[in-house]
PDB file of N, CA and C in Angstrom:
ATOM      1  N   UNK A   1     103.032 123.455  66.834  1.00  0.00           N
ATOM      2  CA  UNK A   1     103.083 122.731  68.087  1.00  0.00           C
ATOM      3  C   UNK A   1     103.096 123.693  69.265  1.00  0.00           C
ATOM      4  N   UNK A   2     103.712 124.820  69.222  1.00  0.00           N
ATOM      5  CA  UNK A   2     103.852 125.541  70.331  1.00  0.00           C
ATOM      6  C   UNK A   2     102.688 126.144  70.710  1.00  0.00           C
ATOM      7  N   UNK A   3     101.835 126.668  69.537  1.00  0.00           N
ATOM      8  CA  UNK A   3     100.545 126.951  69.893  1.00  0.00           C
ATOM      9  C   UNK A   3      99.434 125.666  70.713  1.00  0.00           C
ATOM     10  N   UNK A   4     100.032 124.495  71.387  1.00  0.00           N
ATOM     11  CA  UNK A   4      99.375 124.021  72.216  1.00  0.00           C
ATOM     12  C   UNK A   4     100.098 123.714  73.570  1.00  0.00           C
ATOM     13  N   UNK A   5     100.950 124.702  73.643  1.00  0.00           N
ATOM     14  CA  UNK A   5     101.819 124.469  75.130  1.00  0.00           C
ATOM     15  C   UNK A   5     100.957 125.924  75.873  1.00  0.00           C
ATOM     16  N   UNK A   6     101.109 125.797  77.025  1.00  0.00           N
ATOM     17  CA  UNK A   6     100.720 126.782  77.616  1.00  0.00           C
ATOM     18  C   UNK A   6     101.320 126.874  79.255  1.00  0.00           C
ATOM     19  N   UNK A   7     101.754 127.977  79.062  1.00  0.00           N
ATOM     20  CA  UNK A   7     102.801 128.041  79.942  1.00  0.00           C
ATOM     21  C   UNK A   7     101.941 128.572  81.518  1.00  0.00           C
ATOM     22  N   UNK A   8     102.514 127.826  82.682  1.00  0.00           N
ATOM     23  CA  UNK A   8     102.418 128.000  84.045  1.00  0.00           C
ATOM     24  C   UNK A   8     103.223 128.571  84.876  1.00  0.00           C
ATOM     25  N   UNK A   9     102.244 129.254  85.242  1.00  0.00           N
ATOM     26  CA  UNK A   9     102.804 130.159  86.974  1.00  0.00           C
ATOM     27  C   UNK A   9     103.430 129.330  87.332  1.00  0.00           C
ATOM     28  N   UNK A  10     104.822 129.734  88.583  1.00  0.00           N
ATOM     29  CA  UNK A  10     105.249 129.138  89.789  1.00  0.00           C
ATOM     30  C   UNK A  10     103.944 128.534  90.646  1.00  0.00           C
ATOM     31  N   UNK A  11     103.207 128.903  90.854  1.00  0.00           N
ATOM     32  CA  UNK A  11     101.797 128.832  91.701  1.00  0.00           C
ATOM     33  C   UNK A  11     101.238 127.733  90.898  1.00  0.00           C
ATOM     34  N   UNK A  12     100.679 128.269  89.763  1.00  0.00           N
ATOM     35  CA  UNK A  12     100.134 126.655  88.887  1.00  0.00           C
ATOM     36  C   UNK A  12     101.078 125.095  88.686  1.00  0.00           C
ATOM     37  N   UNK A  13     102.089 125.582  88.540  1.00  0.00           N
ATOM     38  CA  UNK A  13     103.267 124.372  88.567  1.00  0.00           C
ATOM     39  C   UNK A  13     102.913 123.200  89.928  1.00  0.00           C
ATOM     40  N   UNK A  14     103.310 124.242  90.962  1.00  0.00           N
ATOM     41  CA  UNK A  14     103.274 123.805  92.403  1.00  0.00           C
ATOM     42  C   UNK A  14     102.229 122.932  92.591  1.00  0.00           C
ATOM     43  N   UNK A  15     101.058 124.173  92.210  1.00  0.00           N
ATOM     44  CA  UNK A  15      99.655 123.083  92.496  1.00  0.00           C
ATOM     45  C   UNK A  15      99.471 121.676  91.593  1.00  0.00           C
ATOM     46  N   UNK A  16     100.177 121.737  90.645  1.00  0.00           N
ATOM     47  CA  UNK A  16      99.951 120.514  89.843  1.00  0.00           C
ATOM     48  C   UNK A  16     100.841 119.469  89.954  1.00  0.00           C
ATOM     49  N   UNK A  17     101.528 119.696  90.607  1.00  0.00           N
ATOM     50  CA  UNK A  17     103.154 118.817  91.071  1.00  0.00           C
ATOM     51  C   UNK A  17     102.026 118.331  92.684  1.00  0.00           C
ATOM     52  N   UNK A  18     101.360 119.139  93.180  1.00  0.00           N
ATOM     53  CA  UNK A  18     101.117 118.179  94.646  1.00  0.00           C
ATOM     54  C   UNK A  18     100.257 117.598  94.231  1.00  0.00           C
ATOM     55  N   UNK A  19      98.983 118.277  93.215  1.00  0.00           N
ATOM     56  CA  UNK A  19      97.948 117.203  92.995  1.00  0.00           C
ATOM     57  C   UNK A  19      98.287 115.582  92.649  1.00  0.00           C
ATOM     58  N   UNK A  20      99.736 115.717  92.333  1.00  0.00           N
ATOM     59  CA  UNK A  20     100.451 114.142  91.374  1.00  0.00           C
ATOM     60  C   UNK A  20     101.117 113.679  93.216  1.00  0.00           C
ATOM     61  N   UNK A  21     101.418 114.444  93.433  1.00  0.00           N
ATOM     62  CA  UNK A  21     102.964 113.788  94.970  1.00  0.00           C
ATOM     63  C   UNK A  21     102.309 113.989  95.971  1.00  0.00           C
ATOM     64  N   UNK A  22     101.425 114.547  96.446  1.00  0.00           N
ATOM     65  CA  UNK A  22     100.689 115.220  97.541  1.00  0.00           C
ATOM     66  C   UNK A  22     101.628 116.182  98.203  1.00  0.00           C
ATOM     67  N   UNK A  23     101.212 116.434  99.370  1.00  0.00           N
ATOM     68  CA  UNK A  23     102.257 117.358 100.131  1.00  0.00           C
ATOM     69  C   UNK A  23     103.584 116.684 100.269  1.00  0.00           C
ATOM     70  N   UNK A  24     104.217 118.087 100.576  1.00  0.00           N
ATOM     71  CA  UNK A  24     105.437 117.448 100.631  1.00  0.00           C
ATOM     72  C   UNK A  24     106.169 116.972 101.630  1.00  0.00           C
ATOM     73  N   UNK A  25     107.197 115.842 102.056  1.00  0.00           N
ATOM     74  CA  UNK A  25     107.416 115.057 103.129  1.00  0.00           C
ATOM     75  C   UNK A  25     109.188 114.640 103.071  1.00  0.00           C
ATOM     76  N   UNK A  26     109.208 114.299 104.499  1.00  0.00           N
ATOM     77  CA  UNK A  26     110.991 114.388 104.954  1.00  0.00           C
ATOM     78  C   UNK A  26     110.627 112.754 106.097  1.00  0.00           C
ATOM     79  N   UNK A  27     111.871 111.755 105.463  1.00  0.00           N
ATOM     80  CA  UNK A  27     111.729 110.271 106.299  1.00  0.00           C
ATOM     81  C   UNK A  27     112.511 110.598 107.660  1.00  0.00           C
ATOM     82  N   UNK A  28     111.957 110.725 108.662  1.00  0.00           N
ATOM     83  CA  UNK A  28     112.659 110.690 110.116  1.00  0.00           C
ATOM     84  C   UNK A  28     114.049 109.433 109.870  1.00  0.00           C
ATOM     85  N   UNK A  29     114.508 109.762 110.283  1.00  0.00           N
ATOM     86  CA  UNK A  29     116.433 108.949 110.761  1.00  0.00           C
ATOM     87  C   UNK A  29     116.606 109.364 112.448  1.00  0.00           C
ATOM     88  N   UNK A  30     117.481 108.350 112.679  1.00  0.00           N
ATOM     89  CA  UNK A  30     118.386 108.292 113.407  1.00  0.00           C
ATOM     90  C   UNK A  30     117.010 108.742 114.951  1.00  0.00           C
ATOM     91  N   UNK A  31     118.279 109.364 115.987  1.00  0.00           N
ATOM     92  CA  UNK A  31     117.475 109.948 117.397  1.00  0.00           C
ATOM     93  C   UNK A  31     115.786 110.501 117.058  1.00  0.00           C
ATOM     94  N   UNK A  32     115.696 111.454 115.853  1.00  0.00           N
ATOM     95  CA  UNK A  32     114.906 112.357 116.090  1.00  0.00           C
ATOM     96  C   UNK A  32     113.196 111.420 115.379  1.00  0.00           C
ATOM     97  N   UNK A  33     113.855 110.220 114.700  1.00  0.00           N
ATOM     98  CA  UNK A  33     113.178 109.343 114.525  1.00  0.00           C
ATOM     99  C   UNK A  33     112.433 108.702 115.740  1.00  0.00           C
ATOM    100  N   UNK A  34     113.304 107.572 116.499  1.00  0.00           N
ATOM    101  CA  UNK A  34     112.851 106.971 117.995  1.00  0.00           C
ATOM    102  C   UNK A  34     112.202 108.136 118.497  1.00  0.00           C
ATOM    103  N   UNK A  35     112.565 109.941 118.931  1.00  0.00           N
ATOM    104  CA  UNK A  35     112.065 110.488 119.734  1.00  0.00           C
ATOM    105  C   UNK A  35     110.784 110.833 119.132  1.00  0.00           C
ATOM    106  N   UNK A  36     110.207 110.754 117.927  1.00  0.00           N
ATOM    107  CA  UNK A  36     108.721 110.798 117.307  1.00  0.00           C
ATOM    108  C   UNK A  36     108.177 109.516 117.532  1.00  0.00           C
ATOM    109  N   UNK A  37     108.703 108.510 117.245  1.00  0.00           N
ATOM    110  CA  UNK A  37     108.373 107.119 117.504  1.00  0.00           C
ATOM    111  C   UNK A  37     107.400 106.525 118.964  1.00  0.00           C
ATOM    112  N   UNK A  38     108.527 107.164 120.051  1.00  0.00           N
ATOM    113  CA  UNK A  38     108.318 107.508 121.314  1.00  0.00           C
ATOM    114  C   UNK A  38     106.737 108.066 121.515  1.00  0.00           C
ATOM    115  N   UNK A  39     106.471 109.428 121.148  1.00  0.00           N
ATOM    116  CA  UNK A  39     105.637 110.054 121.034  1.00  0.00           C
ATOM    117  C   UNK A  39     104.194 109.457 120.722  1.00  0.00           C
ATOM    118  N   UNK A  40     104.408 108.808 119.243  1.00  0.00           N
ATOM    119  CA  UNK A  40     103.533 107.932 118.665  1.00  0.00           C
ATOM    120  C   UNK A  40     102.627 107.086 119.609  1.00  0.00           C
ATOM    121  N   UNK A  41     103.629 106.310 120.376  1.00  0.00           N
ATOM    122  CA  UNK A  41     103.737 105.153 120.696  1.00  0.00           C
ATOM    123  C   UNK A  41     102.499 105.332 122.302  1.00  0.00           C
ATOM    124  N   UNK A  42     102.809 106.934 122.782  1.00  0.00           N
ATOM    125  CA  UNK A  42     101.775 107.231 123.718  1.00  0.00           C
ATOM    126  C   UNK A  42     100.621 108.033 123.216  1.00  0.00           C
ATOM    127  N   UNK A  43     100.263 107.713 122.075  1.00  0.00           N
ATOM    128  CA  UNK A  43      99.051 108.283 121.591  1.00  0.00           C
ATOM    129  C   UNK A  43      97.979 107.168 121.710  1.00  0.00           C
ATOM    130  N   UNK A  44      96.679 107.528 121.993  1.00  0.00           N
ATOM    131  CA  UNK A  44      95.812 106.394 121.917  1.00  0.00           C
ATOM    132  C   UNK A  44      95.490 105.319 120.684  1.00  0.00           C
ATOM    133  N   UNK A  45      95.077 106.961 119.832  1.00  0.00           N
ATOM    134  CA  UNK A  45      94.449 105.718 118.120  1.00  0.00           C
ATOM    135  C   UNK A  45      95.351 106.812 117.635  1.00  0.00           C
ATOM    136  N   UNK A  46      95.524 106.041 115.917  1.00  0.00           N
ATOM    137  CA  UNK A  46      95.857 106.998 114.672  1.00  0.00           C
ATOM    138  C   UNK A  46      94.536 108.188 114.332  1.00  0.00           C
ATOM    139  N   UNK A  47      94.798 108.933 113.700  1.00  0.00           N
ATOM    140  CA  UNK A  47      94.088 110.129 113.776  1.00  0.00           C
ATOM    141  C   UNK A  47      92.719 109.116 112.065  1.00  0.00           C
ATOM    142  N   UNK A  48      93.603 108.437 111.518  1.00  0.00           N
ATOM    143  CA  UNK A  48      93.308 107.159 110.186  1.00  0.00           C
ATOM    144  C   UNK A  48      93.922 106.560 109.954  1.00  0.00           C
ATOM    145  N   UNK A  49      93.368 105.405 109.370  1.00  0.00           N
ATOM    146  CA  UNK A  49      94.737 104.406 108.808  1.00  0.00           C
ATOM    147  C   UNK A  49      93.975 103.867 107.593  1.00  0.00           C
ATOM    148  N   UNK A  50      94.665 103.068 107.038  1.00  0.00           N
ATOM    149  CA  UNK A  50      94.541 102.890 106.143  1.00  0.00           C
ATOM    150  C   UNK A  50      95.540 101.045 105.249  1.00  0.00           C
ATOM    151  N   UNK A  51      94.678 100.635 104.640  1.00  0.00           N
ATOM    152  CA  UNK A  51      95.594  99.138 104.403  1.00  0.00           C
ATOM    153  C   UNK A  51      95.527  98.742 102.719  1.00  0.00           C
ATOM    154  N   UNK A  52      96.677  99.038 102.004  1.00  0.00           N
ATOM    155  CA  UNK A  52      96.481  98.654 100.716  1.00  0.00           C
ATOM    156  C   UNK A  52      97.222  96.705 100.056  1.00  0.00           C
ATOM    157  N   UNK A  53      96.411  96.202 101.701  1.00  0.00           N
ATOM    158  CA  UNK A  53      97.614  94.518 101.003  1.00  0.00           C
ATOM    159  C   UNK A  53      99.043  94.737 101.425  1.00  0.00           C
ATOM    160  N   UNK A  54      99.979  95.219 101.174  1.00  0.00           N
ATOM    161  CA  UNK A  54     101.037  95.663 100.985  1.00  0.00           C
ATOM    162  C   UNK A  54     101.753  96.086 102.459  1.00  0.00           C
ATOM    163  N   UNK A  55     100.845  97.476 102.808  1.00  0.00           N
ATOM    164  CA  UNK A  55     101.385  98.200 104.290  1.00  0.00           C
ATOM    165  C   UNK A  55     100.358  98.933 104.441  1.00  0.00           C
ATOM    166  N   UNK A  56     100.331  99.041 106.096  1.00  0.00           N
ATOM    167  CA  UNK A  56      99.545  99.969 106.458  1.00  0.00           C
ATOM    168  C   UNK A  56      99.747 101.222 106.829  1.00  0.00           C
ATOM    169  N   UNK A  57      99.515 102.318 106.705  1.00  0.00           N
ATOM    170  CA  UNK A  57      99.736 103.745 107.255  1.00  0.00           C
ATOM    171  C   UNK A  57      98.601 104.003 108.242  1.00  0.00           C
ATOM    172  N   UNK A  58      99.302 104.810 109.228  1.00  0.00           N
ATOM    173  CA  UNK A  58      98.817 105.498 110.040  1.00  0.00           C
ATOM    174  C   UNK A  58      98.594 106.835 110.387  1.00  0.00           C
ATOM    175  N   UNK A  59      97.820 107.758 110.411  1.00  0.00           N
ATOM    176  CA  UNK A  59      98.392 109.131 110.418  1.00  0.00           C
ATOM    177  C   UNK A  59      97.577 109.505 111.797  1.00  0.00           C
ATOM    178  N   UNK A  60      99.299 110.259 112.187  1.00  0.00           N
ATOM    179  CA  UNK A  60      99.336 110.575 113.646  1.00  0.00           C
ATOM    180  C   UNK A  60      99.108 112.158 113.745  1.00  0.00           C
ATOM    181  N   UNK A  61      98.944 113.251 114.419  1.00  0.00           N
ATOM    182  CA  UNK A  61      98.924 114.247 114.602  1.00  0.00           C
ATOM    183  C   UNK A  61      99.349 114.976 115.944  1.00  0.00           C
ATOM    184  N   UNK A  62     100.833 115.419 115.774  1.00  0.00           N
ATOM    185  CA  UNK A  62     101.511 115.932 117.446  1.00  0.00           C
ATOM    186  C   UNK A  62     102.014 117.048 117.395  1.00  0.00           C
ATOM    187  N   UNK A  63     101.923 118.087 118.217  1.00  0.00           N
ATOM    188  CA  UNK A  63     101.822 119.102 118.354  1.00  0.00           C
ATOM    189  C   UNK A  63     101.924 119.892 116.526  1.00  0.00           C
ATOM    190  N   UNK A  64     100.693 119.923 116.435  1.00  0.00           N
ATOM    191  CA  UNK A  64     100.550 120.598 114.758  1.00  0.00           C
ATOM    192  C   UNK A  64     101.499 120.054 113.601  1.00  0.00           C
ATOM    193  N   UNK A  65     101.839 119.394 114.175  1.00  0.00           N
ATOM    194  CA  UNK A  65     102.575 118.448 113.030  1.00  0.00           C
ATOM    195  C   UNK A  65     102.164 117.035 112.244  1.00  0.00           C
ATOM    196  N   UNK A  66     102.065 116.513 111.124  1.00  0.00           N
ATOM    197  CA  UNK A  66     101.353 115.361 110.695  1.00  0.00           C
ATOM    198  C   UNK A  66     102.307 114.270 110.479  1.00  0.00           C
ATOM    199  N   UNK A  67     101.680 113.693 111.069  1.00  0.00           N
ATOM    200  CA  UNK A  67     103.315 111.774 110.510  1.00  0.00           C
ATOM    201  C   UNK A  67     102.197 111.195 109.993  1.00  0.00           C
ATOM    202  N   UNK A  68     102.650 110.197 109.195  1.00  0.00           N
ATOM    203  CA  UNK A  68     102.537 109.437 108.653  1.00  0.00           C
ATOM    204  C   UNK A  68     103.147 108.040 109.240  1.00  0.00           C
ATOM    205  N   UNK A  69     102.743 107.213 109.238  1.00  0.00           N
ATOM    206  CA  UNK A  69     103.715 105.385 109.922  1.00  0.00           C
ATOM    207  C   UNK A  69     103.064 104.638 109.387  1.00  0.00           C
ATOM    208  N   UNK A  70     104.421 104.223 108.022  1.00  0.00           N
ATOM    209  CA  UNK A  70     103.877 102.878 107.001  1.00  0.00           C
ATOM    210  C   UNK A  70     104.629 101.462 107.827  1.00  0.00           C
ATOM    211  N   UNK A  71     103.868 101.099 108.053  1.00  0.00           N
ATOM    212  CA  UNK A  71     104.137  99.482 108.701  1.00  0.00           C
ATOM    213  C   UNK A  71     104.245  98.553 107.375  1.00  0.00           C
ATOM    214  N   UNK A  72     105.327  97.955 106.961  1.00  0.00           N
ATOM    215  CA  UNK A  72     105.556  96.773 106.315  1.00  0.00           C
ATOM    216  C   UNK A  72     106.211  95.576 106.648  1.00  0.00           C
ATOM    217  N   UNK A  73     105.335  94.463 106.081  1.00  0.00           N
ATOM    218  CA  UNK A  73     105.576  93.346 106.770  1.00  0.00           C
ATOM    219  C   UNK A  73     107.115  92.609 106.732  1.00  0.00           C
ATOM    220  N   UNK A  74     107.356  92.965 108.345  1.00  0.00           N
ATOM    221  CA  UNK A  74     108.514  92.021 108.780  1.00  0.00           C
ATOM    222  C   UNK A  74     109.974  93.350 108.647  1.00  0.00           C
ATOM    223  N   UNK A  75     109.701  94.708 108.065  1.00  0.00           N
ATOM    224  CA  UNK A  75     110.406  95.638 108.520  1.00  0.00           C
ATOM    225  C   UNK A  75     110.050  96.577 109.503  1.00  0.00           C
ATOM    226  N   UNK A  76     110.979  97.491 110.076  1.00  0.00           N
ATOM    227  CA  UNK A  76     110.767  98.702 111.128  1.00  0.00           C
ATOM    228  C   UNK A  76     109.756  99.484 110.700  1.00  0.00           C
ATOM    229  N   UNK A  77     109.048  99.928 111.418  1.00  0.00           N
ATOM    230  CA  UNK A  77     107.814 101.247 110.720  1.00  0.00           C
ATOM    231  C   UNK A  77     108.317 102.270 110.155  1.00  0.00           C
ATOM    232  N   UNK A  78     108.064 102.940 108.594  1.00  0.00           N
ATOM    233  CA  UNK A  78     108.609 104.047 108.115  1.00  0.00           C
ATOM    234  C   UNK A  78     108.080 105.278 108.818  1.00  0.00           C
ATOM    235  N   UNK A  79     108.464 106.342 109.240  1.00  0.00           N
ATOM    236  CA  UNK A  79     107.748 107.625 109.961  1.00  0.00           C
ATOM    237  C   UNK A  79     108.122 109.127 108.880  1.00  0.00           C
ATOM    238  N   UNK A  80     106.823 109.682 108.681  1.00  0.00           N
ATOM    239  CA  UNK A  80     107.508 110.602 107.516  1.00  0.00           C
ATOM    240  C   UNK A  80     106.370 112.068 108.037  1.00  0.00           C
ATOM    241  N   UNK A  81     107.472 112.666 108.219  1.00  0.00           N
ATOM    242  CA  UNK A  81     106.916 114.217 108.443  1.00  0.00           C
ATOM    243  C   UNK A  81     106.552 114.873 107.356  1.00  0.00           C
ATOM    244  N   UNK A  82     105.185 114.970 107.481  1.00  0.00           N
ATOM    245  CA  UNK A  82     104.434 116.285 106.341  1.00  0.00           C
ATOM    246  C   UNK A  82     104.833 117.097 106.592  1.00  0.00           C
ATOM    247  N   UNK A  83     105.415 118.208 105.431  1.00  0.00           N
ATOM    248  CA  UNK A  83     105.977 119.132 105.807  1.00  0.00           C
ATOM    249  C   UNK A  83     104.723 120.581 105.018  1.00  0.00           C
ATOM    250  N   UNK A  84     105.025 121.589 105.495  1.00  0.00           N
ATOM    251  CA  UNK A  84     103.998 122.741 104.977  1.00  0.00           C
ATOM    252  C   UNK A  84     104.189 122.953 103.222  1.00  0.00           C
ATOM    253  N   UNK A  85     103.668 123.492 102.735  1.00  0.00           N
ATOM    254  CA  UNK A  85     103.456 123.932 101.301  1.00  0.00           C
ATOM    255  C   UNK A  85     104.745 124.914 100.989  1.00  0.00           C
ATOM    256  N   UNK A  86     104.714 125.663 102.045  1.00  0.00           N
ATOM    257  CA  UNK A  86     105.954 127.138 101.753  1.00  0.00           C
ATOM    258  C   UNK A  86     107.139 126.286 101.711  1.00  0.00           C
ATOM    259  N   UNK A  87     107.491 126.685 100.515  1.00  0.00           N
ATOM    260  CA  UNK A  87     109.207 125.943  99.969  1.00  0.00           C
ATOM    261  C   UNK A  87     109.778 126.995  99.585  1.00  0.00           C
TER     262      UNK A  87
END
């Protein structure tokens, strides 16, 4: 059996963990939430969006940073900061 395991880099791991989760991401709370919200809110269009039935996402882009805003029906908009690769 062991002769069909094959063992991965830190580097190969990583890459195969985002290909499954995508990048990785942190849910805005509290102030620093509303003050992205804010932000959002004076942007013209989403940069894309997107609608699976369910909720829609939006992806915003502010100062080099990427959000994400899942709208579901009849709750607050979720806002989720992409965060960089370096962990």
């Amino acid at each position: 059996m062991s002769e069909y395991k094959s063992k991965m880099t830190t580097e190969e791991a990583r890459a195969w963990i985002r290909s499954i989760m995508g990048p990785p991401r942190r849910t805005l709370e509290g102030q620093e939430r509303e003050n992205v919200w804010l932000m959002i809110m004076l942007q013209d269009e989403p940069e894309s969006s997107s609608n699976n039935q369910h909720s829609i996402t939006e992806v915003y882009r502010i100062n080099q940073k990427e959000y994400h805003v899942h709208y579901f029906s009849g709750e607050q908009p979720e806002i989720e900061e992409i965060l960089d690769d370096d962990m």
